[in-house]
Structure formats: C-alpha cells, structure tokens
N, C-alpha and C. Protein backbone atom coordinates (compact mmCIF):
# COMPACT_ATOMS: atom_id res chain seq x y z
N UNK A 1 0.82 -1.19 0.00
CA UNK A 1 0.00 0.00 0.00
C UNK A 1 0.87 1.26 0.00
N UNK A 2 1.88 1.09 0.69
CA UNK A 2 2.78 2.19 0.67
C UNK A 2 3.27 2.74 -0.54
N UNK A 3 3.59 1.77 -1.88
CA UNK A 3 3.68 2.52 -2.96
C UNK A 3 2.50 2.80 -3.74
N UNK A 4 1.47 2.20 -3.55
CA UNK A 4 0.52 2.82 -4.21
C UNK A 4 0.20 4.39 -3.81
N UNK A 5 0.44 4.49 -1.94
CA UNK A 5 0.61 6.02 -1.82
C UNK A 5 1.41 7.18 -2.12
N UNK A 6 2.75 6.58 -2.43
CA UNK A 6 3.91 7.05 -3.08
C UNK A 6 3.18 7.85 -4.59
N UNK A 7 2.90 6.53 -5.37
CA UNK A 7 2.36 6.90 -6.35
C UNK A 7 1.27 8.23 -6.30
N UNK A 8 0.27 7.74 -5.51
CA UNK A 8 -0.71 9.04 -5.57
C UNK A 8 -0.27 10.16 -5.38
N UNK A 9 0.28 10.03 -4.63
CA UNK A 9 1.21 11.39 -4.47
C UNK A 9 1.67 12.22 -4.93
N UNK A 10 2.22 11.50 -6.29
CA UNK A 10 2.93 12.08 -7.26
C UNK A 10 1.98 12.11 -8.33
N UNK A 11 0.69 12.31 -7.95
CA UNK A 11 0.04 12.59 -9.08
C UNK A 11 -0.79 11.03 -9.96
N UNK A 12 -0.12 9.64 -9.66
CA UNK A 12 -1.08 8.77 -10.28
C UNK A 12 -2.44 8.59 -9.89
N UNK A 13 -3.29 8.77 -10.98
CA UNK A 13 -4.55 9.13 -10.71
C UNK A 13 -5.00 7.03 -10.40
N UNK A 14 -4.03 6.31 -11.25
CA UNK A 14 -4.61 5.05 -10.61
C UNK A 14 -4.57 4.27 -9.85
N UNK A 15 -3.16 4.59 -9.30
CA UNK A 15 -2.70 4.22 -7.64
C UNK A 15 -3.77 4.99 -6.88
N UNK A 16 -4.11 5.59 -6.96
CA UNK A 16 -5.35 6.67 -6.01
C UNK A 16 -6.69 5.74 -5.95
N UNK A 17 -6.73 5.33 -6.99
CA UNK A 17 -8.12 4.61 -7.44
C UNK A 17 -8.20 3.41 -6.53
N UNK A 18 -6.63 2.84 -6.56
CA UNK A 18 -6.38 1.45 -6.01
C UNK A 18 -6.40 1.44 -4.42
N UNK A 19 -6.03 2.64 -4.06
CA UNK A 19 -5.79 3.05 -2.88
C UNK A 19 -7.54 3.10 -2.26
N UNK A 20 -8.17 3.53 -2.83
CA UNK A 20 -9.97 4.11 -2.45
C UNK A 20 -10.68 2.50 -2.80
N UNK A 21 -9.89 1.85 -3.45
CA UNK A 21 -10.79 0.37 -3.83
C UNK A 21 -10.26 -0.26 -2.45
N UNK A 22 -8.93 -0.35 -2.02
CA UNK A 22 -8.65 -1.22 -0.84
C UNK A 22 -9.66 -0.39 0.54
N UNK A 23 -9.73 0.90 0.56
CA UNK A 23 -10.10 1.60 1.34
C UNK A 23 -11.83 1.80 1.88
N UNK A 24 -12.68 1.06 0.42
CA UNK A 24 -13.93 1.84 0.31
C UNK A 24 -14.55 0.61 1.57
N UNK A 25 -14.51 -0.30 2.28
CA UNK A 25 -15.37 -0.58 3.16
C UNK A 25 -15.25 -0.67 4.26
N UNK A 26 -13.82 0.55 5.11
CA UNK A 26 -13.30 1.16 6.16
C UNK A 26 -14.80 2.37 5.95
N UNK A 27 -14.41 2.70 4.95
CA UNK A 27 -15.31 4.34 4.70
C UNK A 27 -16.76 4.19 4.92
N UNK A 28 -17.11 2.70 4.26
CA UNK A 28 -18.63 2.75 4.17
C UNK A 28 -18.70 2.53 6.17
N UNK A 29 -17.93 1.54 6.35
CA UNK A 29 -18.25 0.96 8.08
C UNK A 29 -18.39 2.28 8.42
N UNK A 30 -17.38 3.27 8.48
CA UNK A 30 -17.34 4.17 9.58
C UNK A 30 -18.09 5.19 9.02
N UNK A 31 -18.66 5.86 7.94
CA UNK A 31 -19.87 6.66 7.47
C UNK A 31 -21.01 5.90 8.26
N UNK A 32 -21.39 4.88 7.97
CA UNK A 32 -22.56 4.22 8.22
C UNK A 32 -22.52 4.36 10.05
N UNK A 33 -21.82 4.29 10.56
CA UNK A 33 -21.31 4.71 11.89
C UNK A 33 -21.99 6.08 12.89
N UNK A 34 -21.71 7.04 11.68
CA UNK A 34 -22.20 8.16 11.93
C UNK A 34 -23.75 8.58 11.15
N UNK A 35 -23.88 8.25 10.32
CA UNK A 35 -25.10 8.59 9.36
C UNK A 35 -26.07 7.51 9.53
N UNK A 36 -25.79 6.51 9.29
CA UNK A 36 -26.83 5.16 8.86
C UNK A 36 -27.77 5.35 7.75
N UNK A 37 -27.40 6.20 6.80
CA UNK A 37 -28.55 5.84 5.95
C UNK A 37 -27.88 6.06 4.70
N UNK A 38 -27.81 4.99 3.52
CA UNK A 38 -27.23 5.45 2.18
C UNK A 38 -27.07 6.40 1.45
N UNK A 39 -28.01 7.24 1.69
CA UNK A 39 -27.92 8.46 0.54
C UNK A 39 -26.51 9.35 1.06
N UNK A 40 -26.74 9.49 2.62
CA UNK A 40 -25.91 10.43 2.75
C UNK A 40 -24.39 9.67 3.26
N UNK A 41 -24.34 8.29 3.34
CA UNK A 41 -22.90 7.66 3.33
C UNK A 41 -22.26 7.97 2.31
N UNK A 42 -23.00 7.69 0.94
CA UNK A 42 -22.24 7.74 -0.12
C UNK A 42 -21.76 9.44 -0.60
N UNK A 43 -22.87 10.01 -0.38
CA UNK A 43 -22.42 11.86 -0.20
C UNK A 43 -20.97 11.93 0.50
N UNK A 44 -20.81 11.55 1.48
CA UNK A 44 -19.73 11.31 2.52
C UNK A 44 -18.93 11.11 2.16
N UNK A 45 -18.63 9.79 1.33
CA UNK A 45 -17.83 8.98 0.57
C UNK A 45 -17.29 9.73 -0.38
N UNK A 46 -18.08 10.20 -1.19
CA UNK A 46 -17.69 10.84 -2.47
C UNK A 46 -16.67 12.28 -2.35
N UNK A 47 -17.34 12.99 -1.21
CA UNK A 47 -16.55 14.58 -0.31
C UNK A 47 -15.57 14.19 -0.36
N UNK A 48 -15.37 12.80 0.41
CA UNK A 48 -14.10 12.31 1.03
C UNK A 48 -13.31 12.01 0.10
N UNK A 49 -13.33 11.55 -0.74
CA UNK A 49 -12.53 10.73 -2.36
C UNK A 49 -11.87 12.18 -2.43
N UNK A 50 -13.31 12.78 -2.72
CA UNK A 50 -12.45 14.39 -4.19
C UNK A 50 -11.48 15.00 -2.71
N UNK A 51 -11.58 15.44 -1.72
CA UNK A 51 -10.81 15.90 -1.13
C UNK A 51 -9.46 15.50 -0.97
N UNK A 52 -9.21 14.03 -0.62
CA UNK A 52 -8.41 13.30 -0.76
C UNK A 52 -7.23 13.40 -1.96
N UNK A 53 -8.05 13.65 -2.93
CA UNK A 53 -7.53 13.00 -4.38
C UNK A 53 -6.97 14.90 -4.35
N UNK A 54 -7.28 15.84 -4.15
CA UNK A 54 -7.11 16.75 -3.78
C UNK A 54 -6.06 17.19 -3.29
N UNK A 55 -5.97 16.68 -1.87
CA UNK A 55 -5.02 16.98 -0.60
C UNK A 55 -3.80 15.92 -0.06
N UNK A 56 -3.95 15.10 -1.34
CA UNK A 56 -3.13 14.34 -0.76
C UNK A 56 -1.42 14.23 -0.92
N UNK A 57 -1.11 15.36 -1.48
CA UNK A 57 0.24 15.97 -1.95
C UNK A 57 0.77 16.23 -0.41
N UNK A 58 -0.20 16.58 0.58
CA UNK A 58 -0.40 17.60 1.85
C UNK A 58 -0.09 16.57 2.99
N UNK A 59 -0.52 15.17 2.51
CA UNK A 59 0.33 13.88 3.42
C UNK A 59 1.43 13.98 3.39
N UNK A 60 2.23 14.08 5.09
CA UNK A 60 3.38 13.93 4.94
C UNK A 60 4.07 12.63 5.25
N UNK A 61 3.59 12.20 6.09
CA UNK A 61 4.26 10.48 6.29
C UNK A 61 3.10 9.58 5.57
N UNK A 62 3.54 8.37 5.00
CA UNK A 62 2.56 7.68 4.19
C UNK A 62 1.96 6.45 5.25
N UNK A 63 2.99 6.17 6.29
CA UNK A 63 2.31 5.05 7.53
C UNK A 63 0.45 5.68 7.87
N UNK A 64 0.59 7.01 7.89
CA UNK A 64 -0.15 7.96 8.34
C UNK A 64 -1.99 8.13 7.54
N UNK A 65 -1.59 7.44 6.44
CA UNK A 65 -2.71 7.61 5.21
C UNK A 65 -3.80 7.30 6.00
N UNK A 66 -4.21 5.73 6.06
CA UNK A 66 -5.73 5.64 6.89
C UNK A 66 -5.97 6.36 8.17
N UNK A 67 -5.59 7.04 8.90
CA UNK A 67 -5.66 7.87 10.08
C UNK A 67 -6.00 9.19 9.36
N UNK A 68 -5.06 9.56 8.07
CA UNK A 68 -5.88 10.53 7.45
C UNK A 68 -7.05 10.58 6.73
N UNK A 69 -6.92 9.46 5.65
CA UNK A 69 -8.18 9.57 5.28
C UNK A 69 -9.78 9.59 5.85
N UNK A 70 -9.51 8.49 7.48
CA UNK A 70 -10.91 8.41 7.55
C UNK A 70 -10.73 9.71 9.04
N UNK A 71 -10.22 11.13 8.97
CA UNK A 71 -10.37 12.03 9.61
C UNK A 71 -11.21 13.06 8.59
N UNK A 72 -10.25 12.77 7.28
CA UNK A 72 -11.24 13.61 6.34
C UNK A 72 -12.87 13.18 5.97
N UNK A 73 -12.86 11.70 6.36
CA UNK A 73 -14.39 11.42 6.29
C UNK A 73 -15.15 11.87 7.63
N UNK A 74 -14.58 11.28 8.61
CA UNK A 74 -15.53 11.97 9.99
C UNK A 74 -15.84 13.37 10.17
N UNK A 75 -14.95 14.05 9.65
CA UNK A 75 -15.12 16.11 9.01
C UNK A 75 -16.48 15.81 8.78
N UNK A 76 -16.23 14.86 7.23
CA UNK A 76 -17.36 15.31 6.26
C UNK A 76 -18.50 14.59 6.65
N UNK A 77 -18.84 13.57 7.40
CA UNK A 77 -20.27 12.97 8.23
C UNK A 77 -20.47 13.94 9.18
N UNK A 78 -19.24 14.27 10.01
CA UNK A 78 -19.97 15.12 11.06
C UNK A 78 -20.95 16.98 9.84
N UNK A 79 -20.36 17.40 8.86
CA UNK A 79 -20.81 18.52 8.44
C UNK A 79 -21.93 17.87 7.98
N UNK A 80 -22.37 16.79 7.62
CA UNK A 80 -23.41 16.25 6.62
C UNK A 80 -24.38 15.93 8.10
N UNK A 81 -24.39 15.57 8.69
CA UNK A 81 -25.01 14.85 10.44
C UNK A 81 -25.55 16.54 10.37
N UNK A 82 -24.49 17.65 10.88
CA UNK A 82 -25.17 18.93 11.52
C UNK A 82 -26.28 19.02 10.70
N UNK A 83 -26.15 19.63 8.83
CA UNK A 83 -26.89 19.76 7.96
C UNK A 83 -28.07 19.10 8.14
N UNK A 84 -28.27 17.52 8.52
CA UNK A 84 -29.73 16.76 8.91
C UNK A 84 -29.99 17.25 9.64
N UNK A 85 -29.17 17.55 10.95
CA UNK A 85 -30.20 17.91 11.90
C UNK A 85 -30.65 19.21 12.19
N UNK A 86 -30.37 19.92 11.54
CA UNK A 86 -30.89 21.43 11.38
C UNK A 86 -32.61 21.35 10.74
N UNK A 87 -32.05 20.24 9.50
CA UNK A 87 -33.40 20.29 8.48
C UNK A 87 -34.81 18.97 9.41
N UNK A 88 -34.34 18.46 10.22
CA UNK A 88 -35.64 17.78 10.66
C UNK A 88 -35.15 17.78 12.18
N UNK A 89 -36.52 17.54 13.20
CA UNK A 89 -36.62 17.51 14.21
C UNK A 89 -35.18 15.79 14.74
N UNK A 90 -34.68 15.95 15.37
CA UNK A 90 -34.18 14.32 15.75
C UNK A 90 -34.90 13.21 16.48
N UNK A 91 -35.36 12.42 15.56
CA UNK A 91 -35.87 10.98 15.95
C UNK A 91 -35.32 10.17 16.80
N UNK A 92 -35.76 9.21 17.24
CA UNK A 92 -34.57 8.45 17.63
C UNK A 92 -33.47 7.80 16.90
N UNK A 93 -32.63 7.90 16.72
CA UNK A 93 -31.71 7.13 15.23
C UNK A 93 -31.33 5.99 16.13
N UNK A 94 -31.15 5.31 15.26
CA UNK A 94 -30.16 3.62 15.05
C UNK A 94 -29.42 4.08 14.54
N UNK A 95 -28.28 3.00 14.85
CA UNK A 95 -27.11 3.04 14.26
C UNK A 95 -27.47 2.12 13.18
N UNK A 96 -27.11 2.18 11.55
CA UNK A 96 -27.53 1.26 10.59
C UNK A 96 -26.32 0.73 10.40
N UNK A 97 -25.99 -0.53 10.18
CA UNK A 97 -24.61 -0.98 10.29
C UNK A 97 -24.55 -1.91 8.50
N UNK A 98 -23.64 -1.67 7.61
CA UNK A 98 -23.65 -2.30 6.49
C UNK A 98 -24.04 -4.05 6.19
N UNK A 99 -24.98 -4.79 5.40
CA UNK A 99 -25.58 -5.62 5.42
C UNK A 99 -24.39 -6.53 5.56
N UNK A 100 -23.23 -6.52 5.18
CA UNK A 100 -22.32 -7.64 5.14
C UNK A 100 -21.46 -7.40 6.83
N UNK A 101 -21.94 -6.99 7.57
CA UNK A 101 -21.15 -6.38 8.75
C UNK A 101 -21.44 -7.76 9.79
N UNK A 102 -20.68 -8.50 10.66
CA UNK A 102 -21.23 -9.34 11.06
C UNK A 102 -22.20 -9.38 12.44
N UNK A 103 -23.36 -10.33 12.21
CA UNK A 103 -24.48 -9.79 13.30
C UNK A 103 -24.04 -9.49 14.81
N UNK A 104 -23.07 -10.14 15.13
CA UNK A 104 -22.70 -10.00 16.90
C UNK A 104 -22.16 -8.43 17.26
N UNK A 105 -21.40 -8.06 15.77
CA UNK A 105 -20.85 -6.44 15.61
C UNK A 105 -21.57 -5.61 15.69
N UNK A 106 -22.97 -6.26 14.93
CA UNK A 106 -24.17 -5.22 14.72
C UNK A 106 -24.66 -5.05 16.18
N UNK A 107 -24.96 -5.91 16.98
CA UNK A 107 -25.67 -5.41 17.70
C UNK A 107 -25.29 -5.53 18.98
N UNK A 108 -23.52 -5.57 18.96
CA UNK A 108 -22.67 -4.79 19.59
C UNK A 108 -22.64 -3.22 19.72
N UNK A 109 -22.94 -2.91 18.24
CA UNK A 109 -22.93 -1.64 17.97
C UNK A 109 -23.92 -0.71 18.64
N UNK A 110 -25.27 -1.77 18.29
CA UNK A 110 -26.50 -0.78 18.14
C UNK A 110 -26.69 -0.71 20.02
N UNK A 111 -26.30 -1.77 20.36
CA UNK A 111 -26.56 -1.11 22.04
C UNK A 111 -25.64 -0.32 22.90
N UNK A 112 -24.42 0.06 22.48
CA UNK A 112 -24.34 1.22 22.75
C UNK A 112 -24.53 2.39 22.86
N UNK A 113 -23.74 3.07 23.91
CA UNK A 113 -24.31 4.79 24.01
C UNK A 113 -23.74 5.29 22.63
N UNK A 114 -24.72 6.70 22.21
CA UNK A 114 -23.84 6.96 20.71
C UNK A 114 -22.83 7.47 20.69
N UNK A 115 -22.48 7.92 21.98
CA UNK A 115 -20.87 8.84 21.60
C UNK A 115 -19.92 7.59 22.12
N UNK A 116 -20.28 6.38 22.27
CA UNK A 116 -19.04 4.88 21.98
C UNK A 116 -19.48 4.69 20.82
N UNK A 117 -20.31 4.64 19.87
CA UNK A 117 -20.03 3.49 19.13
C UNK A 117 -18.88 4.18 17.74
N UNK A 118 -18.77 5.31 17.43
CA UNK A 118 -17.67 5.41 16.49
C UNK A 118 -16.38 4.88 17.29
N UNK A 119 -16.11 5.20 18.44
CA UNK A 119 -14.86 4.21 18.79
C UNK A 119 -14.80 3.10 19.02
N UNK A 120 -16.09 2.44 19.66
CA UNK A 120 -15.77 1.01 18.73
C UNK A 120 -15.80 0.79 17.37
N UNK A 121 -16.47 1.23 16.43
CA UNK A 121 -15.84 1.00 15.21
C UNK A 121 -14.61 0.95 15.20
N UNK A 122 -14.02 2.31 15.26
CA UNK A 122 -12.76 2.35 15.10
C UNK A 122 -11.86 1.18 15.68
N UNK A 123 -12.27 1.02 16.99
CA UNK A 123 -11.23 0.14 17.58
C UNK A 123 -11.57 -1.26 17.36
N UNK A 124 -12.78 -1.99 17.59
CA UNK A 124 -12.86 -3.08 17.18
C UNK A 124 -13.55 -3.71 15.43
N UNK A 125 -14.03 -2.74 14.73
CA UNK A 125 -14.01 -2.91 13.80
C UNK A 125 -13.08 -2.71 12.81
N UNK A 126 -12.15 -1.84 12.89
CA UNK A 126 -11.11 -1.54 11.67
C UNK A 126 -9.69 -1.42 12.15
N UNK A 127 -9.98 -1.97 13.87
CA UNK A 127 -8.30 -2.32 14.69
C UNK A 127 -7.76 -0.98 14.39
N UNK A 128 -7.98 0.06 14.67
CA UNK A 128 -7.53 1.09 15.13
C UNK A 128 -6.65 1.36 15.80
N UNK A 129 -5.48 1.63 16.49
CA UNK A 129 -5.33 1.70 18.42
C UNK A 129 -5.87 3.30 18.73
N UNK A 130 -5.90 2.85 20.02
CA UNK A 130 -6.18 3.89 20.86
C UNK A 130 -5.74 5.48 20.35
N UNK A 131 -4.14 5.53 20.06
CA UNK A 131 -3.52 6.68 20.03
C UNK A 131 -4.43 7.24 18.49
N UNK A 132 -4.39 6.29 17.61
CA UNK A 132 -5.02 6.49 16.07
C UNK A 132 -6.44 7.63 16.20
N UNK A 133 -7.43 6.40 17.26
CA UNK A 133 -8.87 6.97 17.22
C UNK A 133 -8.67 8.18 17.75
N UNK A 134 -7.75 8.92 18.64
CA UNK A 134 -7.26 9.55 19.20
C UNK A 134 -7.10 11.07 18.85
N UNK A 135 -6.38 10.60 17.54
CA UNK A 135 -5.48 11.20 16.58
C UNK A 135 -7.14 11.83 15.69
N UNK A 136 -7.78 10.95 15.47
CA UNK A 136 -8.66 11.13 14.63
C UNK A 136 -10.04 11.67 14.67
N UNK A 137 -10.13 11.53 16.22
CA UNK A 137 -11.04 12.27 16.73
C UNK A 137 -11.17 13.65 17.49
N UNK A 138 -9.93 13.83 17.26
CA UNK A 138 -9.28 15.06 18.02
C UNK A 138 -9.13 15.24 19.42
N UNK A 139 -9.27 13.55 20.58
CA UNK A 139 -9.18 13.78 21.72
C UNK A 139 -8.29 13.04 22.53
N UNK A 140 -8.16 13.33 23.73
CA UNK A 140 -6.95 12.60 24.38
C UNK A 140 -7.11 11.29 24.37
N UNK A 141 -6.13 10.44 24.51
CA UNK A 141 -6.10 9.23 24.10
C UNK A 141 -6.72 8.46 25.24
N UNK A 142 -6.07 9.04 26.39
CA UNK A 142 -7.49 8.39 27.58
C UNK A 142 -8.68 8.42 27.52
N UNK A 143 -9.27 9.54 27.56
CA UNK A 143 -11.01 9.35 26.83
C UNK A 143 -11.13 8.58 25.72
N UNK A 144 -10.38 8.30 24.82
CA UNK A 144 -11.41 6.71 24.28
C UNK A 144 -10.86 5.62 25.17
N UNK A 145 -9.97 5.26 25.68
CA UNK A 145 -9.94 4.40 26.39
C UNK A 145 -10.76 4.49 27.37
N UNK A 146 -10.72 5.34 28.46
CA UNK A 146 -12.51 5.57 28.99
C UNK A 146 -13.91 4.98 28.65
N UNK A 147 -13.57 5.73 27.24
CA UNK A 147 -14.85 5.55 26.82
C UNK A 147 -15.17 4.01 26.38
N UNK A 148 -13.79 3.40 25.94
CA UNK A 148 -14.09 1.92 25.35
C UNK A 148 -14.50 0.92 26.81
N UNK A 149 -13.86 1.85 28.29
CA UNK A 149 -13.91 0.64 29.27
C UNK A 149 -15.57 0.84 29.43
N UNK A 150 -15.99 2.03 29.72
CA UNK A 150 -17.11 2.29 29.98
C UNK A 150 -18.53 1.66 28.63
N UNK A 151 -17.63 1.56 27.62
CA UNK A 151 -18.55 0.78 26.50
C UNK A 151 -18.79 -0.53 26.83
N UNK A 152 -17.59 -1.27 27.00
CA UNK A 152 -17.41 -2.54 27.92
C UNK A 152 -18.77 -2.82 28.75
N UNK A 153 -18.31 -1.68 30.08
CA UNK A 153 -18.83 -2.35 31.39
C UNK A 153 -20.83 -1.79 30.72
N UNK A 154 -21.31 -0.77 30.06
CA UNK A 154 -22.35 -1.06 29.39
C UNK A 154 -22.81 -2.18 28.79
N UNK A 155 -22.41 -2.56 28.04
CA UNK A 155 -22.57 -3.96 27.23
C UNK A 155 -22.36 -4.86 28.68
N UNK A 156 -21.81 -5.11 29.59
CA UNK A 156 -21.95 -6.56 30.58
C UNK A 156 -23.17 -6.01 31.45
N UNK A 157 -23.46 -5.17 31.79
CA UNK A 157 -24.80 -4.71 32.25
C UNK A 157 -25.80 -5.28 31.18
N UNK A 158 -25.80 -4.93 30.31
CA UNK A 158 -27.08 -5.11 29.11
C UNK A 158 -26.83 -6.46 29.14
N UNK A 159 -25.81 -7.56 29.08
CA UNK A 159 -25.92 -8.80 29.23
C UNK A 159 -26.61 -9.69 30.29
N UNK A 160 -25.88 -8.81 31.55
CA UNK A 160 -26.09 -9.30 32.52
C UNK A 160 -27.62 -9.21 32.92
N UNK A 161 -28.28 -8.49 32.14
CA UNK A 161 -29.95 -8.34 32.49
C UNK A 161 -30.94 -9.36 31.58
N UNK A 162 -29.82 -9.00 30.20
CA UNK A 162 -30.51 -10.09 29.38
C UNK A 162 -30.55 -11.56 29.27
C-alpha cells in the first residue's frame, strides 16, 4: 500500500483509485457509523474521495494515510449529520450498520451509548489503536480508552440483564 501512496502522491490518478478500492469498506463501516442511511454515506464517501484526491500531496508520512483519510471522512459525516439535523426535528436514530457487517458487531454496535459506538468502530471494527482513534477524533487518548472501558462495562450490564 505504501507505494501505491507514493504513487498518488505524485500525481497517479490510478494508484489513487487502487488506494480508495482497498479503502472503500473502512469508509462505508465508519460513514454508516455516523449517518446510517445510504444516501448520505455515499455523499460522505464521495466529499471524502475528491478531497483526498485533492489533498493528498499535503500527506506527509505515508504510515499515516488511513488515520488521514478516515479524519477527512468523519469532518465530512460530522458537516453532513449537523446539515440533517438542522433540516428535521431528531428521531430516535439507530445506528444502521452495512448488510455484510457481522451480526454480533451489529448489535454490539446498536446497544451502545452513541458517543461509543464510532470508537468502537474504530477500535474493534477496523483495529484502530487507541492513540489512532485519538489522533482522529481530536481527543486525548485516555477518553477513548474511557470511553471503550465504559462501553465494555455497558454492554456486561445489558448482558447481565438479558
């Protein structure tokens, strides 16, 4: 992967391509994460590509790429998330999790509080570490760890009742 980022870098428009094909079902998991609903994952998706394909001269270490790219997607769900919720009252949302996602993940997911479940994505869906989600969420690296113990001890409560 590293030379395919090399490449983009320098301008190959099809190392870029190759790079967004290995990449596109990190993007859909973690859009779907924040949004849950297709129309506006793929909106997400697409921001995220052209920006990318864009800014990516502006990468300076290439280890660094997926930590960047899916920061430039959480930007663009979180601006697309405000935009919904300006235009309709807030329902209760689900988290919608992609049909090929596996069921124990799903509804791992869906019973969490909502401000865990993008870090579990991150961390147990796309093996993240700590410092990454960190990096990517713009917060100290203890609060997601916090937040993942406290996701934890939620989920053994919800077990422990069920």
């Amino acid at each position: 992967m590293d030379t395919l980022i090399r490449k983009a870098k320098r301008g190959d428009a099809e190392a870029f391509i190759s790079l967004m094909e290995e990449m596109k079902m990190t993007l859909r998991r973690v859009a779907f994460g924040y949004l849950g609903n297709d129309e506006d994952v793929a909106d997400a998706i697409q921001d995220t590509i052209l920006a990318a394909y864009e800014h990516i001269g502006s990468l300076k270490k290439e280890e660094y790429f997926k930590t960047w790219l899916v920061r430039i997607l959480i930007n663009n769900c979180t601006k697309i998330w405000r935009v919904n919720k300006k235009k309709a009252a807030l329902e209760e949302s689900c988290l919608a999790v992609p049909a090929d996602a596996d069921i124990e993940f799903k509804e791992l997911l869906l019973g969490l509080p909502e401000d865990n479940r993008v870090i579990f994505q991150l961390y147990y869906g796309e093996q993240f570490t700590t410092k990454e989600i960190a990096d990517v969420l713009h917060m100290k690296e203890n609060t997601v760890k916090s937040r993942l113990h406290r996701g934890k001890e939620y989920l053994r409560a919800q077990m422990q009742q069920g």
